[in-house]
C-alpha atoms as a PDB file:
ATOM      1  CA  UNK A   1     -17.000 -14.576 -52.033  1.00  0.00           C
ATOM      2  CA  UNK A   2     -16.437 -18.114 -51.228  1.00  0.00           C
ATOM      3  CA  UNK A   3     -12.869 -16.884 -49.259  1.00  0.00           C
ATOM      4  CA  UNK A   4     -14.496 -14.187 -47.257  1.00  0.00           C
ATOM      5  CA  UNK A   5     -17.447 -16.714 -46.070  1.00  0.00           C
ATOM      6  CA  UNK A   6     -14.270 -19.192 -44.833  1.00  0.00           C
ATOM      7  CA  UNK A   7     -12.425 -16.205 -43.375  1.00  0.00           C
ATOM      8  CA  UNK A   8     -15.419 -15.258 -41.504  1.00  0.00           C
ATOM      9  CA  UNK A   9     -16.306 -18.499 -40.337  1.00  0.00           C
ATOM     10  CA  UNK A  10     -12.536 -19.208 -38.924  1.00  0.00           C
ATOM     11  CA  UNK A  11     -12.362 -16.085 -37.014  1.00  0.00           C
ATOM     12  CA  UNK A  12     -15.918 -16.517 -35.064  1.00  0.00           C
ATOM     13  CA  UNK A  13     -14.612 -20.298 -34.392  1.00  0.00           C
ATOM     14  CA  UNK A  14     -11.137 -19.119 -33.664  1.00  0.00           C
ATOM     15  CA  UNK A  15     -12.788 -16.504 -31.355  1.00  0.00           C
ATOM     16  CA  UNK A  16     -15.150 -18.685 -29.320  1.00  0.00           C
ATOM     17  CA  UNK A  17     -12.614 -21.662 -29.153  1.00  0.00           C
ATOM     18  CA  UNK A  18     -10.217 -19.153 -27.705  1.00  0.00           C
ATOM     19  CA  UNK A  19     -12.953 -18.001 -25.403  1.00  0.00           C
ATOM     20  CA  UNK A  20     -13.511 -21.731 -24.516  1.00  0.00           C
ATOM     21  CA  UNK A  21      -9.861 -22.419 -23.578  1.00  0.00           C
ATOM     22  CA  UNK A  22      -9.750 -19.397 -21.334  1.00  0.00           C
ATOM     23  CA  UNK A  23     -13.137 -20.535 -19.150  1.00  0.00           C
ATOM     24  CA  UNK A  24     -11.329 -23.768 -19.087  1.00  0.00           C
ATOM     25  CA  UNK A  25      -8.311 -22.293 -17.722  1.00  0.00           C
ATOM     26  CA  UNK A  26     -10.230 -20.537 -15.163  1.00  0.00           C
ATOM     27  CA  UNK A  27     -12.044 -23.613 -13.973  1.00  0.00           C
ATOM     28  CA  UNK A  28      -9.124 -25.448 -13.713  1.00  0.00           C
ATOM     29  CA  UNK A  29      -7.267 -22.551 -11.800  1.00  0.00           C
ATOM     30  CA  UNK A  30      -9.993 -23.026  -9.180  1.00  0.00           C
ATOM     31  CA  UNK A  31     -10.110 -26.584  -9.232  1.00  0.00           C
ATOM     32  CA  UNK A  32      -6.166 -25.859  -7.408  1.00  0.00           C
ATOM     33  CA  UNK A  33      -7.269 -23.526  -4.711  1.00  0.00           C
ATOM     34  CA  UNK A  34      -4.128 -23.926  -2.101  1.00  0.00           C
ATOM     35  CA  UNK A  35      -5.435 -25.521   1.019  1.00  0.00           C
ATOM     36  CA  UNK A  36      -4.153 -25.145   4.797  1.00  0.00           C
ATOM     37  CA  UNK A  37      -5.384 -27.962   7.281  1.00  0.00           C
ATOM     38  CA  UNK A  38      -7.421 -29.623   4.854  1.00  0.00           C
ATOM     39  CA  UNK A  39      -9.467 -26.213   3.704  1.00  0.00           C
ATOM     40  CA  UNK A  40      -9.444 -23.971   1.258  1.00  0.00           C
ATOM     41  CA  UNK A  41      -7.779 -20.692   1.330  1.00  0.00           C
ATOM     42  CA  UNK A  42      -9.840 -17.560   1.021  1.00  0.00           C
ATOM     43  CA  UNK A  43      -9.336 -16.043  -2.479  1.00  0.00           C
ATOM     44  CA  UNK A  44      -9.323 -12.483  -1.190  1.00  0.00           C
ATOM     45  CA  UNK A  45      -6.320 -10.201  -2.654  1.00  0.00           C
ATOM     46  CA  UNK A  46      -4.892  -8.171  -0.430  1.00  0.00           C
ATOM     47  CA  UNK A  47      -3.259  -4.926  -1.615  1.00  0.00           C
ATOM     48  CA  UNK A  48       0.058  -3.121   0.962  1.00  0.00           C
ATOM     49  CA  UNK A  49      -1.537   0.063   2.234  1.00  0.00           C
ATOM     50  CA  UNK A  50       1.447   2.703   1.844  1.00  0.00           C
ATOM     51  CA  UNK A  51       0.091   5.070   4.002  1.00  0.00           C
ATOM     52  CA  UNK A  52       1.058   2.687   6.833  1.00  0.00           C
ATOM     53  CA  UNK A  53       3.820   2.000   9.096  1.00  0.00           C
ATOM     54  CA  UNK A  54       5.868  -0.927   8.609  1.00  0.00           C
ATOM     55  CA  UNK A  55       8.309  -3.237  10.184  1.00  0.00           C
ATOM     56  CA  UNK A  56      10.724  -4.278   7.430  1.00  0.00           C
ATOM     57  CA  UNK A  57      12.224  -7.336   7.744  1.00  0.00           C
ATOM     58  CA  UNK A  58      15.852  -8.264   6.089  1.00  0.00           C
ATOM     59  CA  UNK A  59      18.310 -10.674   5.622  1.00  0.00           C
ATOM     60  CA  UNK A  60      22.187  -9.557   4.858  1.00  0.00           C
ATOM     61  CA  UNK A  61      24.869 -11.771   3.158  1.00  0.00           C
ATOM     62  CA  UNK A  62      25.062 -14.434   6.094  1.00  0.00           C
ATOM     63  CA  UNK A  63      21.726 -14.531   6.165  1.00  0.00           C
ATOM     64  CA  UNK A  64      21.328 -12.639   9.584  1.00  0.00           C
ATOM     65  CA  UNK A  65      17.949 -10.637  10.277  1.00  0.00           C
ATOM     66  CA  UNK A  66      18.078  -7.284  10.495  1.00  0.00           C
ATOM     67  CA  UNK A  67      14.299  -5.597  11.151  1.00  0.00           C
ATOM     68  CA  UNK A  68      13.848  -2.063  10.369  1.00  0.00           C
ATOM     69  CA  UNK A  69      11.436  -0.872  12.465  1.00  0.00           C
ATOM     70  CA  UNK A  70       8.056   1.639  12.196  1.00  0.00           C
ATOM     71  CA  UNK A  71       9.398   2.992   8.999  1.00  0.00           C
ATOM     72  CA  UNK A  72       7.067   4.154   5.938  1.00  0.00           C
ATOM     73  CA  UNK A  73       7.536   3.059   2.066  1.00  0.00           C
ATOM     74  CA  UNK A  74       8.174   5.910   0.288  1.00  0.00           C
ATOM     75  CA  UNK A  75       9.164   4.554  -3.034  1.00  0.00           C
ATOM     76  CA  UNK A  76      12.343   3.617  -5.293  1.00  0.00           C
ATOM     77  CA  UNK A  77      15.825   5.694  -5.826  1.00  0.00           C
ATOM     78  CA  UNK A  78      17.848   5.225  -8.898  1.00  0.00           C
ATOM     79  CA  UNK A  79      17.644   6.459 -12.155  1.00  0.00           C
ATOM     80  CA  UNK A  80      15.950   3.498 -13.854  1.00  0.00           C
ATOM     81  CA  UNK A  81      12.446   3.402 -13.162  1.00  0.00           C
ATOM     82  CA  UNK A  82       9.130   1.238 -13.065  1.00  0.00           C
ATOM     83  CA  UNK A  83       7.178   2.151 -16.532  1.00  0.00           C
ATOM     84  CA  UNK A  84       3.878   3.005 -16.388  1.00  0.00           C
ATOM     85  CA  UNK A  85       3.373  -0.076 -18.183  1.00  0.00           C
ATOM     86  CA  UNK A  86       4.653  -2.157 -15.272  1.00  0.00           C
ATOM     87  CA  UNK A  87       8.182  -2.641 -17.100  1.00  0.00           C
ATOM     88  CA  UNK A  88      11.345  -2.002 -16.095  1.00  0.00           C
ATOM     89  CA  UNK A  89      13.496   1.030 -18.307  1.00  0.00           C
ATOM     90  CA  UNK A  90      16.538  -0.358 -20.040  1.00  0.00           C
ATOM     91  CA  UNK A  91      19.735  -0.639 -17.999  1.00  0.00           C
ATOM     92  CA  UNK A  92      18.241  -2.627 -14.849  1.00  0.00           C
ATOM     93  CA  UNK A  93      20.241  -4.336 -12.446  1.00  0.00           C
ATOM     94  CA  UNK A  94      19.824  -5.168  -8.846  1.00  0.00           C
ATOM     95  CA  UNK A  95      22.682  -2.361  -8.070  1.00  0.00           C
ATOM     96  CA  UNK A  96      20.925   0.926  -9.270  1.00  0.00           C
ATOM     97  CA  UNK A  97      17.295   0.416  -7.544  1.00  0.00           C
ATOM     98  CA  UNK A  98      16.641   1.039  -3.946  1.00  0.00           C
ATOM     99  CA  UNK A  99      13.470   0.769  -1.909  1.00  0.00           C
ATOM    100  CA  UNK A 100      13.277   3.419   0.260  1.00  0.00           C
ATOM    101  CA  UNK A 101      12.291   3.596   3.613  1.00  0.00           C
ATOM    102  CA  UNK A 102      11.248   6.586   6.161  1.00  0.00           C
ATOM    103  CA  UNK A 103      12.311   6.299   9.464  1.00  0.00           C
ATOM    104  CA  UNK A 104      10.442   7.737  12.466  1.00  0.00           C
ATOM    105  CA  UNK A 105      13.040  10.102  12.799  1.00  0.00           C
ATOM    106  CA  UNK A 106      12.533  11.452   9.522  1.00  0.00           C
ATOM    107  CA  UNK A 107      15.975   9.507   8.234  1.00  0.00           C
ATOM    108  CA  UNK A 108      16.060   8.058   5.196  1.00  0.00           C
ATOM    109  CA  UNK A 109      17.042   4.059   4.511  1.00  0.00           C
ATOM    110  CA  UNK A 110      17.770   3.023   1.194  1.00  0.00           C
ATOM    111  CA  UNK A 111      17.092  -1.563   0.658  1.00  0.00           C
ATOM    112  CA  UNK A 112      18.544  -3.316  -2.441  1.00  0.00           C
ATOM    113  CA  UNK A 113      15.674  -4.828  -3.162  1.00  0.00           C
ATOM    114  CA  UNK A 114      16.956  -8.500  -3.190  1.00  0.00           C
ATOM    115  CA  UNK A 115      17.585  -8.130   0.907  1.00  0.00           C
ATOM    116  CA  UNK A 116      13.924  -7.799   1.674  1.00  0.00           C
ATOM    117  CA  UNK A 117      12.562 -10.896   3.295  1.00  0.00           C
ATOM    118  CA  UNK A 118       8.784 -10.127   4.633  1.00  0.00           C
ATOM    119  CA  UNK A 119       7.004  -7.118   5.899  1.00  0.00           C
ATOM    120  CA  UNK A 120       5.093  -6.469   9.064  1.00  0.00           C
ATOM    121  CA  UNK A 121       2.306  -3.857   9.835  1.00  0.00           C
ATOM    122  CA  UNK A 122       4.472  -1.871  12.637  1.00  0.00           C
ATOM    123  CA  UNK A 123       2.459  -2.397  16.390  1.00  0.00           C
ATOM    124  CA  UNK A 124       3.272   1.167  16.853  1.00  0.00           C
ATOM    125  CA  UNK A 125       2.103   3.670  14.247  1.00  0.00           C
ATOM    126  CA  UNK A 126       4.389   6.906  14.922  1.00  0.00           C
ATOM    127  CA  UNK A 127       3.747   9.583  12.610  1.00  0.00           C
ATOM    128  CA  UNK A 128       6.096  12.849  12.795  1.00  0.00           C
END
């Protein structure tokens, strides 16, 4: 009976000292809010909007820009695929997974992934 009483006892402790450590975490993350001309940075998330039009910005090889412009995110090609558990299936590598990209034209543009620098709401929103 004694055990069970100890058992008890460790797991509320163990519980609320875990609970503890993760509000201290969380005050200390904010306590390092990134700053920009001596003021804090809004802690808003922002999420990408895929129904837009965007200007995709990449770099090749030599590091040249190359901007693909007013084109739509469709998704990924390749046969290895984004769980729904946010992992990637077995057999990854940068080769076999493409971004893919919709043109205003309707033409399809297929990015390694790794030659994607930023991305741009396009100034012109074309739909078909």
């Amino acid at each position: 009976m004694k055990n069970v009483f100890y058992i008890v006892v460790g797991v509320i402790l163990g519980f609320f000292g875990s609970a503890m450590l993760s509000e201290c975490s969380n005050v200390e993350n904010l306590a390092h809010v990134p700053q920009i001309a001596g003021q804090d940075v809004p802690q808003e998330n922002f999420m990408i909007d895929f129904t837009k039009r965007y200007d995709v910005i990449c770099s090749d090889h030599n590091k040249e820009k190359m901007i693909y412009s007013n084109v739509k995110i469709l998704g990924y090609a390749g046969e290895h695929v984004k769980e729904s558990g946010g992992f990637i299936s077995k057999g990854y590598n940068r080769f076999n997974r493409w971004l893919v990209l919709e043109t205003a034209d309707n033409r399809r543009v297929y990015l390694s992934e790794n030659k994607i620098e930023y991305l741009e709401e396009a100034t012109v929103n074309y739909e078909p």
